[in-house]
N, C-alpha and C. Protein backbone atom coordinates (compact mmCIF):
# COMPACT_ATOMS: atom_id res chain seq x y z
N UNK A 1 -10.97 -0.48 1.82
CA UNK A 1 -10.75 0.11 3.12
C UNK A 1 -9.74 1.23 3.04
N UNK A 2 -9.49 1.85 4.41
CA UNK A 2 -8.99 3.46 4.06
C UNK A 2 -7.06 2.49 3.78
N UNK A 3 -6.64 1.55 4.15
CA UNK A 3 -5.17 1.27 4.19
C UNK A 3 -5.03 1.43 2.54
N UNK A 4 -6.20 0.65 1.87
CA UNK A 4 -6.07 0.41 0.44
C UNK A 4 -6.20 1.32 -0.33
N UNK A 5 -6.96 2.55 0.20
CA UNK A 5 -7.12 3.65 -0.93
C UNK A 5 -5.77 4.54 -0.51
N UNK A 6 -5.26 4.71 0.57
CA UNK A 6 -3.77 5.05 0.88
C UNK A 6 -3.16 4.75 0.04
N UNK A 7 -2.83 3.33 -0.30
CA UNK A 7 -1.97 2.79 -0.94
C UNK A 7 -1.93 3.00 -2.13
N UNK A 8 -3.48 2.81 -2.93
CA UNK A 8 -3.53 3.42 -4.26
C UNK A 8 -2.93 4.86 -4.66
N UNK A 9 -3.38 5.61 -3.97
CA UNK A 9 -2.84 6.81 -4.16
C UNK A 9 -1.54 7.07 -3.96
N UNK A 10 -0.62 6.74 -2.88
CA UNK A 10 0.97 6.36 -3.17
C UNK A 10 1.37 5.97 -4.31
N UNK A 11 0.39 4.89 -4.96
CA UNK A 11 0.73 4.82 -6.49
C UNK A 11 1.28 5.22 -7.77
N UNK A 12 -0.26 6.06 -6.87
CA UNK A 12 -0.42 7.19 -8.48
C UNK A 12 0.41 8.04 -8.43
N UNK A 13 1.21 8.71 -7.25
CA UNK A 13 2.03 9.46 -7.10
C UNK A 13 3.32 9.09 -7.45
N UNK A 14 3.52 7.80 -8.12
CA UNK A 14 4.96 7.27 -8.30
C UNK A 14 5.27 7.83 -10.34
N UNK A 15 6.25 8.49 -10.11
CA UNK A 15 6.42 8.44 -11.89
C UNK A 15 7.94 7.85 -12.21
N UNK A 16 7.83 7.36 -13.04
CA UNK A 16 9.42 6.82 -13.44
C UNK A 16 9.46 5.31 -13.62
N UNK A 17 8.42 4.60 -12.82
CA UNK A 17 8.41 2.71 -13.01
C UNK A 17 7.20 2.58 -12.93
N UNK A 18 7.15 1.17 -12.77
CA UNK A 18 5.37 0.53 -12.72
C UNK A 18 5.40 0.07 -11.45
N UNK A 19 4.80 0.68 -10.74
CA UNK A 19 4.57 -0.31 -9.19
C UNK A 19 4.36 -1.52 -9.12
N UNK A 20 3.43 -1.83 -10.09
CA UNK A 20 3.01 -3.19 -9.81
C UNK A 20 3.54 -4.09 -10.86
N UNK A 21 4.33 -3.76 -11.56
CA UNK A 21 5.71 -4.97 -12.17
C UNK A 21 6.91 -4.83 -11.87
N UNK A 22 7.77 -3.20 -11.39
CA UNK A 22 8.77 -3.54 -11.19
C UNK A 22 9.28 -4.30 -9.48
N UNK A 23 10.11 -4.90 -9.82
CA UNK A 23 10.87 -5.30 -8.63
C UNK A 23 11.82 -3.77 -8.24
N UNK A 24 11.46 -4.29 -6.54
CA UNK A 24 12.49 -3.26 -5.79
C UNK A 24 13.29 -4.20 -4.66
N UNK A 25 14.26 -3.69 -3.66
CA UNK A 25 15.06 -4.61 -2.87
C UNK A 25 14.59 -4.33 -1.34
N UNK A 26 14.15 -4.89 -0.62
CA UNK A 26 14.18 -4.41 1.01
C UNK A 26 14.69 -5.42 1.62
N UNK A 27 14.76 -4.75 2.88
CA UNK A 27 15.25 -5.85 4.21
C UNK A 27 14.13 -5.76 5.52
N UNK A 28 14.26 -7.03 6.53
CA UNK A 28 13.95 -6.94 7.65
C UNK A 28 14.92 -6.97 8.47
N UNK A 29 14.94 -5.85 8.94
CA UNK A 29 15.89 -5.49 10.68
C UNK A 29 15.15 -5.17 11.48
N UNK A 30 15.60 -5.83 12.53
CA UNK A 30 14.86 -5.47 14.28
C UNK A 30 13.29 -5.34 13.69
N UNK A 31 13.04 -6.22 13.18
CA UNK A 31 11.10 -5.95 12.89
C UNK A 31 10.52 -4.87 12.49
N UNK A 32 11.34 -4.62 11.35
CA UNK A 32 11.02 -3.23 10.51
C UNK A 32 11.46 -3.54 9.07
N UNK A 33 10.75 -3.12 7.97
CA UNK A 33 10.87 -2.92 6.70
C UNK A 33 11.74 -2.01 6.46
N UNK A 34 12.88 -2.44 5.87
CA UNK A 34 13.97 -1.44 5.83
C UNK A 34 13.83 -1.40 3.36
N UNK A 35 13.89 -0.66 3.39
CA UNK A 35 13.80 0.02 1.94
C UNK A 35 15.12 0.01 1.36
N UNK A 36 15.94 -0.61 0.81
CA UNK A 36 17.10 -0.35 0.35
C UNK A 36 17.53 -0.52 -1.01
N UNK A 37 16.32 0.09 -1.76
CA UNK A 37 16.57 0.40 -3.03
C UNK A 37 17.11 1.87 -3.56
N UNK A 38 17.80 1.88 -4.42
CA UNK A 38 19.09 2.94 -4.45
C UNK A 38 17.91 3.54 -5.58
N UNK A 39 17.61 3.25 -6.70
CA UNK A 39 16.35 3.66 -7.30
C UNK A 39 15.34 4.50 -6.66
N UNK A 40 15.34 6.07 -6.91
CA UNK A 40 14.33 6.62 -6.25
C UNK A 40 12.46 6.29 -6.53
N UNK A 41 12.23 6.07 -7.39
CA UNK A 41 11.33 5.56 -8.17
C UNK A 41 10.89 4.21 -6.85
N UNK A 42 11.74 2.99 -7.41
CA UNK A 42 11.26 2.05 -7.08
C UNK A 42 11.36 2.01 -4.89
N UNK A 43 12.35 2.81 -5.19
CA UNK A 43 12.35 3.49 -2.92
C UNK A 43 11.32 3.76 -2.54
N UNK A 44 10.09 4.58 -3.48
CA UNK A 44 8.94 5.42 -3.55
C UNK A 44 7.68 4.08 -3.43
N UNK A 45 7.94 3.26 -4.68
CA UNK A 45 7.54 2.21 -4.65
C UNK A 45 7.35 1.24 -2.80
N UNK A 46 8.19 0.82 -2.83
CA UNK A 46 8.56 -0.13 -1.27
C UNK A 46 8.23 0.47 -0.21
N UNK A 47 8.11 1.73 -0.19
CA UNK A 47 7.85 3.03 0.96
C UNK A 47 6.14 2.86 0.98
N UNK A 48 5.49 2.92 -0.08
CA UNK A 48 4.32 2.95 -0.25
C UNK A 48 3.52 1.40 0.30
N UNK A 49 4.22 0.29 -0.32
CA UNK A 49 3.70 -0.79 -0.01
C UNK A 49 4.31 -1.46 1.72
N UNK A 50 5.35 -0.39 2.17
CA UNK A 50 5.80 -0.53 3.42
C UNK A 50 4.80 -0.08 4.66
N UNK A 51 4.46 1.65 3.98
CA UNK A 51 3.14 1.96 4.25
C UNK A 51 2.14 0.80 4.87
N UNK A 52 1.82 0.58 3.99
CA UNK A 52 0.32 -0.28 3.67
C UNK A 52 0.61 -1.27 4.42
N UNK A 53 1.55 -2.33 4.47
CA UNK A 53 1.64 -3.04 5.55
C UNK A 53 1.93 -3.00 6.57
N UNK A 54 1.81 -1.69 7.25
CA UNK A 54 1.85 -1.30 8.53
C UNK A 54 0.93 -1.24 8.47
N UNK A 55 -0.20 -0.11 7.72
CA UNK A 55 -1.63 0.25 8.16
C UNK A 55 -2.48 -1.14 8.09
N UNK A 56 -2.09 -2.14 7.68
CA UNK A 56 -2.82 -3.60 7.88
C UNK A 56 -3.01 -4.01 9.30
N UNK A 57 -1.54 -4.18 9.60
CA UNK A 57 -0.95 -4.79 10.61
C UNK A 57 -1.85 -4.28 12.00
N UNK A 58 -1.64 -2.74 12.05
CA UNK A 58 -2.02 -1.65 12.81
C UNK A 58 -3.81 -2.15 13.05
N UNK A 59 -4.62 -2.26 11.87
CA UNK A 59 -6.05 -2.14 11.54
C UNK A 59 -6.44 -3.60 11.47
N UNK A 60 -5.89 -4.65 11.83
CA UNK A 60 -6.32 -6.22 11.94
C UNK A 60 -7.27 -6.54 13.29
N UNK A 61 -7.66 -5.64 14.20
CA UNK A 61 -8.10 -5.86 15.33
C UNK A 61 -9.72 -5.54 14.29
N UNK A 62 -9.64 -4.49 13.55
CA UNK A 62 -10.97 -4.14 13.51
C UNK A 62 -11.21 -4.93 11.75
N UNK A 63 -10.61 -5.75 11.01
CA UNK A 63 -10.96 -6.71 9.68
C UNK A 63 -12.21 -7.08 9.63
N UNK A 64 -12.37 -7.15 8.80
CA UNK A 64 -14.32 -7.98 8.92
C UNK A 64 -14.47 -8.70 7.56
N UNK A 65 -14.41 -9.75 7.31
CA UNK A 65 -14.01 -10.93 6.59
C UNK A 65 -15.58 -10.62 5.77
N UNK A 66 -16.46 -10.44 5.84
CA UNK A 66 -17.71 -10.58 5.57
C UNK A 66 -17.87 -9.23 4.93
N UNK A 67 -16.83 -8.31 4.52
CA UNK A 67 -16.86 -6.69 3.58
C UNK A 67 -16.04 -7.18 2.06
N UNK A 68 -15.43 -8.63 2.32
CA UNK A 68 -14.60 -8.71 1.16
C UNK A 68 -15.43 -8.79 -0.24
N UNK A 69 -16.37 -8.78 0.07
CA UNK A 69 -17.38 -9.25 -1.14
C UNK A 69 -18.36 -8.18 -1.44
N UNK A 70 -18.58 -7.40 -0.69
CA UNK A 70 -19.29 -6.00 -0.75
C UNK A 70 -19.56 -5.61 -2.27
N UNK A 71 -21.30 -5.56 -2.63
CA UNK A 71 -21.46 -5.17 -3.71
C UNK A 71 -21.18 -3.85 -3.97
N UNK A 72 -20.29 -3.53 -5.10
CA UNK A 72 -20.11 -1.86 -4.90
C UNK A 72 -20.50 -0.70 -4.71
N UNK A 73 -22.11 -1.00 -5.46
CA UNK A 73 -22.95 0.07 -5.67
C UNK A 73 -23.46 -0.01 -3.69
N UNK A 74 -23.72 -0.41 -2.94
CA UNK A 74 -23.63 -0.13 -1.83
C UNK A 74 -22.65 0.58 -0.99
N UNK A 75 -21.51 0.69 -1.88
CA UNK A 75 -20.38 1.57 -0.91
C UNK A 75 -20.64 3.62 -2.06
N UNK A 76 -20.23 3.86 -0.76
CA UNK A 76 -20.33 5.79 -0.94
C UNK A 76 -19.23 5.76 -2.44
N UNK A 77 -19.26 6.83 -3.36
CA UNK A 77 -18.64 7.40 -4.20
C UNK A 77 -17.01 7.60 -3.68
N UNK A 78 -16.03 7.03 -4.40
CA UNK A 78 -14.47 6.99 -3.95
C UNK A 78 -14.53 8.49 -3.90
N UNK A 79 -13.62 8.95 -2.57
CA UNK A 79 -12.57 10.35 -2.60
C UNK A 79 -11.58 10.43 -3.57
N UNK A 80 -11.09 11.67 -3.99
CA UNK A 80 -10.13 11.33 -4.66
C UNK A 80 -8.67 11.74 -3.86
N UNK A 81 -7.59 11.15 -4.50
CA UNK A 81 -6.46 11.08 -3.71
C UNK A 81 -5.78 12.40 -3.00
């Protein structure tokens, strides 16, 4: 879905760590993802996946439980980032 290819591409745009092994630090205040990693890299990181769980949150009215399994060759050719 479009939250997930967002997110990928935040990814790819990260240079300096591994998104998906390093650890970064955040907080919740007043019902917000607060980012408080001093690491620009891994800030870039938490920003991205902060992202994404908004655009979830935001896009849960319209989920459809029955796309999780979607054979691929039925979905259009990926955009690129």
């Amino acid at each position: 879905d479009r939250c997930c290819f967002v997110h990928r591409c935040c990814y790819k745009k990260v240079t300096g760590c591994d998104p998906k092994k390093d650890r970064y630090s955040y907080s919740w205040e007043n019902k917000a993802i607060v980012c408080g990693e001093k690491n620009p890299c891994l800030k870039q990181v938490c920003e991205c996946d902060k992202a994404v769980a908004i655009c979830l949150r935001e896009n849960l009215g319209t989920y459809n439980k029955n796309h999780r399994v979607t054979v691929k060759f039925l979905c259009k050719a990926p955009e690129s980032c």
